[in-house]
Protein backbone atom coordinates (compact mmCIF):
# COMPACT_ATOMS: atom_id res chain seq x y z
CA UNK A 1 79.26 129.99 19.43
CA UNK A 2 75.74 129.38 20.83
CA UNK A 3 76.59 125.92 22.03
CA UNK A 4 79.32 128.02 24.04
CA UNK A 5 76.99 130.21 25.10
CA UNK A 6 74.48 128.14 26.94
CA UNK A 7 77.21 126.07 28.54
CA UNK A 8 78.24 129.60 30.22
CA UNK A 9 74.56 130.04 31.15
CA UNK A 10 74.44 126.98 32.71
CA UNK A 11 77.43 127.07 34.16
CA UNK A 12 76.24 130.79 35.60
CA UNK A 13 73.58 129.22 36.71
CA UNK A 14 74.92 126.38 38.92
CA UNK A 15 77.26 128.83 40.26
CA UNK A 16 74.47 130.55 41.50
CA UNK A 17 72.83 127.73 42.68
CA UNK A 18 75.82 126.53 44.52
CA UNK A 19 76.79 130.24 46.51
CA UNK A 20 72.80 130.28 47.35
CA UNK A 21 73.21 126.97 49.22
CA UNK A 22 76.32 128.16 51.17
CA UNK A 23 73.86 130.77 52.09
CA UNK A 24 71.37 128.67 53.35
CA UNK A 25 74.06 126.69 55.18
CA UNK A 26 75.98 129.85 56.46
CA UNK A 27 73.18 131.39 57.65
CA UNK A 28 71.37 128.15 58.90
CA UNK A 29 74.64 127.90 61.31
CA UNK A 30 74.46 131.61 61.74
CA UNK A 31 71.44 131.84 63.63
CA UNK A 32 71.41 129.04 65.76
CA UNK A 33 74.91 130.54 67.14
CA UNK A 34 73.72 133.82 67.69
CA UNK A 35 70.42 132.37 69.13
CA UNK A 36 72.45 129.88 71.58
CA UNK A 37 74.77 132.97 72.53
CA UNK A 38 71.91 135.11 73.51
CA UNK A 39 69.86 132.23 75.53
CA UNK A 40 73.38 131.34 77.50
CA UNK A 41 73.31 134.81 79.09
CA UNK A 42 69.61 134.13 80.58
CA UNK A 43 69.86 130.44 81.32
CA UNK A 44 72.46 127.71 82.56
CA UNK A 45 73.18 125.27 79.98
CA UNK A 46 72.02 121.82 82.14
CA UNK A 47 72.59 119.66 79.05
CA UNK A 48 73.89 116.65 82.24
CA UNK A 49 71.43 118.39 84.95
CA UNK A 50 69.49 115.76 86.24
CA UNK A 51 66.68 118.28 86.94
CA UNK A 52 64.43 118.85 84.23
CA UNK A 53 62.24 121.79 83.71
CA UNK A 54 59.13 121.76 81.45
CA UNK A 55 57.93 125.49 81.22
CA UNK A 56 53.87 125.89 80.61
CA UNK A 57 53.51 129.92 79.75
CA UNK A 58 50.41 131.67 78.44
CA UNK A 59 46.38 130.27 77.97
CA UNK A 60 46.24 126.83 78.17
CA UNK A 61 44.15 125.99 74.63
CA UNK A 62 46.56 122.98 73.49
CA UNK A 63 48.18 120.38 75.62
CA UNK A 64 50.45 119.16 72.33
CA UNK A 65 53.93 120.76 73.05
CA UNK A 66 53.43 120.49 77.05
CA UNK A 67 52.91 116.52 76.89
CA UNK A 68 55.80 116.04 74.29
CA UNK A 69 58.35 118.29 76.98
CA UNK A 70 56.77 116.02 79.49
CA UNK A 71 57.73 112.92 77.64
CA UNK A 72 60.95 113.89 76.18
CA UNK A 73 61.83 114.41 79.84
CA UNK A 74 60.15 110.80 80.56
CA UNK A 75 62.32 109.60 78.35
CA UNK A 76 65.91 111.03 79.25
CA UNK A 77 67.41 108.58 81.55
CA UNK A 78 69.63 111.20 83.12
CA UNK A 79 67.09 113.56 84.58
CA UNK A 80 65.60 112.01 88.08
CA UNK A 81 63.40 115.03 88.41
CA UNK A 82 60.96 117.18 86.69
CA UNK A 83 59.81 120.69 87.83
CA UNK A 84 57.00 121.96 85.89
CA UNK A 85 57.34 125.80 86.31
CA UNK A 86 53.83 127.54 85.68
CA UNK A 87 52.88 130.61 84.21
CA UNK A 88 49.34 130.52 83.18
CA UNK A 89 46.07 132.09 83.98
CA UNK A 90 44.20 128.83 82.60
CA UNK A 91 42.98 128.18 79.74
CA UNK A 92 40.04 125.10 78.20
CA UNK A 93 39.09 122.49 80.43
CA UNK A 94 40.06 119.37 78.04
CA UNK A 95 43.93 120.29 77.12
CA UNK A 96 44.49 121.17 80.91
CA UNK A 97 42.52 117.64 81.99
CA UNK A 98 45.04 116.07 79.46
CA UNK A 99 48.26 117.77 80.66
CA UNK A 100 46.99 116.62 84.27
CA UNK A 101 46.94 113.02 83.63
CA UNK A 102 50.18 112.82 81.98
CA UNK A 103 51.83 114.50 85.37
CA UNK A 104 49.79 111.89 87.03
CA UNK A 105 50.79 109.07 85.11
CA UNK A 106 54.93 110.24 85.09
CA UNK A 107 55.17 111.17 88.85
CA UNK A 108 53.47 107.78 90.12
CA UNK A 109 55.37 105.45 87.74
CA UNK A 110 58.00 106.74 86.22
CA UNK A 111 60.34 110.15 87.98
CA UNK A 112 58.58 112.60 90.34
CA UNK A 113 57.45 116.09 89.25
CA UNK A 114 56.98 119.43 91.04
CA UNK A 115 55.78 122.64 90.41
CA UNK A 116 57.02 126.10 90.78
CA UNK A 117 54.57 129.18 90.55
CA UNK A 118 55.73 131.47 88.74
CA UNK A 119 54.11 135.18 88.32
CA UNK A 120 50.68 133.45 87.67
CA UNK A 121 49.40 129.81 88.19
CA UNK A 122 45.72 130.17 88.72
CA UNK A 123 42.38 128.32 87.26
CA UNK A 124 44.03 125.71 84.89
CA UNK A 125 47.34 126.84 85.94
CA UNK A 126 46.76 125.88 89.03
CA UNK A 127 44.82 122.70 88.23
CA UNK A 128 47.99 121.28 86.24
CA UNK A 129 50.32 122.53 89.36
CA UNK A 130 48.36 120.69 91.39
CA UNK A 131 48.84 117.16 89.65
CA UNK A 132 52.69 117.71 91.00
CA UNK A 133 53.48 115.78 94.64
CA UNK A 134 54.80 118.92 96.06
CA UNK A 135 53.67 122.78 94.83
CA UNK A 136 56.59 125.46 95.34
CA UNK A 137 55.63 129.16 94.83
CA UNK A 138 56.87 132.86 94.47
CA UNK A 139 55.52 134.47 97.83
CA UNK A 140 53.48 136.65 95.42
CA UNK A 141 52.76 134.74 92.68
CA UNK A 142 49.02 135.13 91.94
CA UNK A 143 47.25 131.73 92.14
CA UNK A 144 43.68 129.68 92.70
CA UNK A 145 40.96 131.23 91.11
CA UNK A 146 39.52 127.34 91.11
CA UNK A 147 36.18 128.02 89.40
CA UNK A 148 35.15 127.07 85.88
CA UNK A 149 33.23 130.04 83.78
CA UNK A 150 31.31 130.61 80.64
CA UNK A 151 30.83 134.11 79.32
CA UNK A 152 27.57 134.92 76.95
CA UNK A 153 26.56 138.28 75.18
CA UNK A 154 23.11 139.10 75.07
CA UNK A 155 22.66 141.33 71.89
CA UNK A 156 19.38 141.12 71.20
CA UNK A 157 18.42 144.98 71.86
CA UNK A 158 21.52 146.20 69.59
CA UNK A 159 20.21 144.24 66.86
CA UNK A 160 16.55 145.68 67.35
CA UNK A 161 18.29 149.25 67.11
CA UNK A 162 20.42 148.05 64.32
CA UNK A 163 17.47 146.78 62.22
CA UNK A 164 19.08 143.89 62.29
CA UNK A 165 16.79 140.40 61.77
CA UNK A 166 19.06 137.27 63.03
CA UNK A 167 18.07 134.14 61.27
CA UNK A 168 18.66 130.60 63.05
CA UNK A 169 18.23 127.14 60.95
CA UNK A 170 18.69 124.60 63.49
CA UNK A 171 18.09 121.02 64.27
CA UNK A 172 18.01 120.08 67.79
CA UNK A 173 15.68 122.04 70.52
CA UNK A 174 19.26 123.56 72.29
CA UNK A 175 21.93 123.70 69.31
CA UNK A 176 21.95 127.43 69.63
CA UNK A 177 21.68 128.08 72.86
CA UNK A 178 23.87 130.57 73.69
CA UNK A 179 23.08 132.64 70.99
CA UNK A 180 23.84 136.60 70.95
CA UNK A 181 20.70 137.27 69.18
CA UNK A 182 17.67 136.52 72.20
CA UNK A 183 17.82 136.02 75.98
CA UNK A 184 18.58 132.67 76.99
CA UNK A 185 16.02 130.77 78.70
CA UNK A 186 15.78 129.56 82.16
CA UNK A 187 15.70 125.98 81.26
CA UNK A 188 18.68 126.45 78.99
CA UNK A 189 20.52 128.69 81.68
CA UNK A 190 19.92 125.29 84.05
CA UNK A 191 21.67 122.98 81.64
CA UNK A 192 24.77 125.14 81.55
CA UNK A 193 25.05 125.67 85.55
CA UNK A 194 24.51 122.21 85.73
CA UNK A 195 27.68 121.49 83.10
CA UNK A 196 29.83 124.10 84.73
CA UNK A 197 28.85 122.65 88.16
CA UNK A 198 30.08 119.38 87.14
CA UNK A 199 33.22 120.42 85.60
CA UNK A 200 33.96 122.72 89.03
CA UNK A 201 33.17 119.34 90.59
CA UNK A 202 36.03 117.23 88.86
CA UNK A 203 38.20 120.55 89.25
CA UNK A 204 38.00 120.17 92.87
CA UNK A 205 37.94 116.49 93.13
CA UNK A 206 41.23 115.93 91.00
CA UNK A 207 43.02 118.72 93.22
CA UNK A 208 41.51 116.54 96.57
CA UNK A 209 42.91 113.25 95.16
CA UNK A 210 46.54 114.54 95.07
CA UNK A 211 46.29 116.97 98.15
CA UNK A 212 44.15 115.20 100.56
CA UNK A 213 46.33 115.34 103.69
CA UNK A 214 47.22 119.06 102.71
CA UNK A 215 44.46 121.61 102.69
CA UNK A 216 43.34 123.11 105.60
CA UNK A 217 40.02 121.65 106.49
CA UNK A 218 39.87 118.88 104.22
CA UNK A 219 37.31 118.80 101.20
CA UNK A 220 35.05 121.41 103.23
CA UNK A 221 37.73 123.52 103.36
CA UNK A 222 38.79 122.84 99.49
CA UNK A 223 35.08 123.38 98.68
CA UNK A 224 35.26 126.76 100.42
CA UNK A 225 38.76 127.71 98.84
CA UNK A 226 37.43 127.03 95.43
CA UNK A 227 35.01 129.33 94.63
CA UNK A 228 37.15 131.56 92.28
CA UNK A 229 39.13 133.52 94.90
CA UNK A 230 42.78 134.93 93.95
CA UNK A 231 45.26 134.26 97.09
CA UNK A 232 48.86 134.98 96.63
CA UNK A 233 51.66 132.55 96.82
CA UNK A 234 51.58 132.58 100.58
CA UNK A 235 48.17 132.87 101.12
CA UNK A 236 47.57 129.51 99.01
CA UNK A 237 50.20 128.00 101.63
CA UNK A 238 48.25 129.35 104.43
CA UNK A 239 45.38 127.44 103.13
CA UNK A 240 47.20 124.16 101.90
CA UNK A 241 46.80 124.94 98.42
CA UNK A 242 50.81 125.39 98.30
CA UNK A 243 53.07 123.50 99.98
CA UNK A 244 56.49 125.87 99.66
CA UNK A 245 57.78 129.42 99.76
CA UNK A 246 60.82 129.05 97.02
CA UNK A 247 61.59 130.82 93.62
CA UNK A 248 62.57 127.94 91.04
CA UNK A 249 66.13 127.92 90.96
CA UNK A 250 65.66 127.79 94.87
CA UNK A 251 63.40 124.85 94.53
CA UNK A 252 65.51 123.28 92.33
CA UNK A 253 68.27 123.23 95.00
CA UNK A 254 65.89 121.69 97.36
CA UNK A 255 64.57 118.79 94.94
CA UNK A 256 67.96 118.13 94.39
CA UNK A 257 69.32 118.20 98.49
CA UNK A 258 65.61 116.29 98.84
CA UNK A 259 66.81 113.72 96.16
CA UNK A 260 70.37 113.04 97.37
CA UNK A 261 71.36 113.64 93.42
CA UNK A 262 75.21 113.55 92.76
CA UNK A 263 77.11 116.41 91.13
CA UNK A 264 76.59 119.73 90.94
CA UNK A 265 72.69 121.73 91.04
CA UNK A 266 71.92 122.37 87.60
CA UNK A 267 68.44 122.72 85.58
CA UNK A 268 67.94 121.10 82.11
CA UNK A 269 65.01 123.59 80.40
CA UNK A 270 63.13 121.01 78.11
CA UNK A 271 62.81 122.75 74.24
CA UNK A 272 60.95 121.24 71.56
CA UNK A 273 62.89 120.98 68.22
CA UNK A 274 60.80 122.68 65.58
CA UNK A 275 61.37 122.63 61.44
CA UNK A 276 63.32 125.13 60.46
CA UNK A 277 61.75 126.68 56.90
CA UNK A 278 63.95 128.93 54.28
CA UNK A 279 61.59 132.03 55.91
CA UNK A 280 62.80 131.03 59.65
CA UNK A 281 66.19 131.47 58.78
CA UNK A 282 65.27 135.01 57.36
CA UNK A 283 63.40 135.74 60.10
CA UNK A 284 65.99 134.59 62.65
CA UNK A 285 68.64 136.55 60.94
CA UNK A 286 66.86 139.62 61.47
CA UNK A 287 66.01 139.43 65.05
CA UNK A 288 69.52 138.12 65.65
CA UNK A 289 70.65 141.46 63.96
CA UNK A 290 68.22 143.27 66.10
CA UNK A 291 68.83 141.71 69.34
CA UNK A 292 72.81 142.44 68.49
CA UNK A 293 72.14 145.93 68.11
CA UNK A 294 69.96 146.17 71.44
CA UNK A 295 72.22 144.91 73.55
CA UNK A 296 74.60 146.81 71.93
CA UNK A 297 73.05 150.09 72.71
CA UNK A 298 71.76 148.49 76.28
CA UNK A 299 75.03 148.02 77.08
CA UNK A 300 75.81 151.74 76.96
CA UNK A 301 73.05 153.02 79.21
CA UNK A 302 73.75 153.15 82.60
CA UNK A 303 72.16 150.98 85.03
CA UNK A 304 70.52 154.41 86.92
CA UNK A 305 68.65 154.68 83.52
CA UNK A 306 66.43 151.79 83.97
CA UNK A 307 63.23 152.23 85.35
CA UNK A 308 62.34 149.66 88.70
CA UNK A 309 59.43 147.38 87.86
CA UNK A 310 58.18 144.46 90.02
């Protein structure tokens, strides 16, 4: 009787087992469906496009998943073009450096790259757009702002009122220089303009080696042009800093007139293929669900409802 017993328990148990995998696997499928019918709405499928397009959005801090949509793109034999669309205020000096070498590298040996300006491509955004052999831009997109800065806090009075007492072990005369608890010196205030100078100096001279023939006044007139000012999309092609008016599917059409490519205009966005975890699939179910019900609802307000941004 108890022999019978556990084999039911076990047999239970594999059932179990077995209906929780179909889960898995149901709602593995699930989600990328839903996920692929939502994106279709909001972007053309260019799986043949031979126009890539490697999107850089947000604070440049990492140039990982930028240089691996750069390569993957490298790498696909049917694209002939890359457009690297820009969204970005800027971001650290080194990842942005990085990302501008690879566009370097690609555009002079391998497929040429472009950029199109999106709502914001200034500092580092701007310093990766310029790597490109030809800069297209929104007529208000907000861009230059080629400066390098370093912000400080001096909190040496609050602490005072605080009570508080700031202790420093350090080893090296400058190692906390910098430091929210005194006023910097003027010696160490030297050695930092002189760093940022330098930096500002290769910011400059990496935009002059690509666009040389193209700003207005040559490296005098880059030098003026580059201390930190925000120009808009046309003002930046006033100056030479921008070479085209043109949104990027407009761009796109361009490249590909430009190019002589065969076929139809189409655009091939460049995604990275990430792990997908047992709590992804959870997650994904839900916002699937939610997204479902918002368009849902959406779809029942009328379009006099909606509120005109720009």
């Amino acid at each position: 009787m108890s022999e019978n017993r556990s084999k039911g328990i076990v047999g239970i148990f594999i059932l179990i087992t077995s209906l929780f995998v179909i889960f898995l696997i149901f709602a593995f499928y699930t989600v990328s469906n839903l996920q692929d019918a939502s994106k279709s709405s909001v972007s053309i499928d260019g799986k043949n496009a031979p126009i890539a397009v490697v999107d850089v959005e947000g604070v440049i801090m990492d140039s990982k998943d930028t240089i691996r949509k750069l390569l993957t793109a490298e790498k696909d034999k049917k694209i002939k073009a890359i457009i690297l669309r820009v969204n970005s205020p800027g971001g650290a000096v080194g990842p942005t450096q990085e990302i501008y070498e690879e566009i370097r590298r690609i555009d002079k040996d391998v497929k040429p790259i472009y950029a199109s300006f999106g709502t914001v491509a200034a500092s580092g955004g701007y310093y990766i757009g310029a790597a490109t052999r030809k800069i297209y831009s929104n007529a208000g997109a907000l861009t230059g702002s080629i400066g390098v800065i370093m912000n400080f806090f001096d909190l040496s009075e609050l602490y005072k009122w605080a009570k508080v007492n700031p202790e420093v072990v350090k080893a090296g005369k400058y190692k906390d220089i910098g430091s929210a608890a005194r006023k910097m010196t003027t010696k160490e205030r030297g050695l930092l303009n002189e760093m940022i100078e330098n930096v500002h100096d290769q910011f400059i001279m990496d935009i002059f080696k690509v666009r040389e023939k193209k700003i207005k006044g040559g490296l005098d007139g880059l030098k003026e042009y580059a201390q930190g000012q925000i120009f808009s999309g046309q003002g930046a092609m006033n100056r030479g800093l921008v070479d085209e008016i043109a949104g990027l599917w407009e761009a796109g059409r361009r490249i590909h007139k430009e190019m002589k490519l065969e076929g139809d205009f189409d655009l091939k966005f460049i995604k990275l293929k990430k792990d997908v975890s047992f709590f992804d699939i959870v997650r994904g179910l839900e916002e699937s669900v939610e997204n479902l019900n918002f368009k849902a609802k959406t779809e029942l307000i009328p379009l006099l409802l909606y509120k005109p941004q720009v």
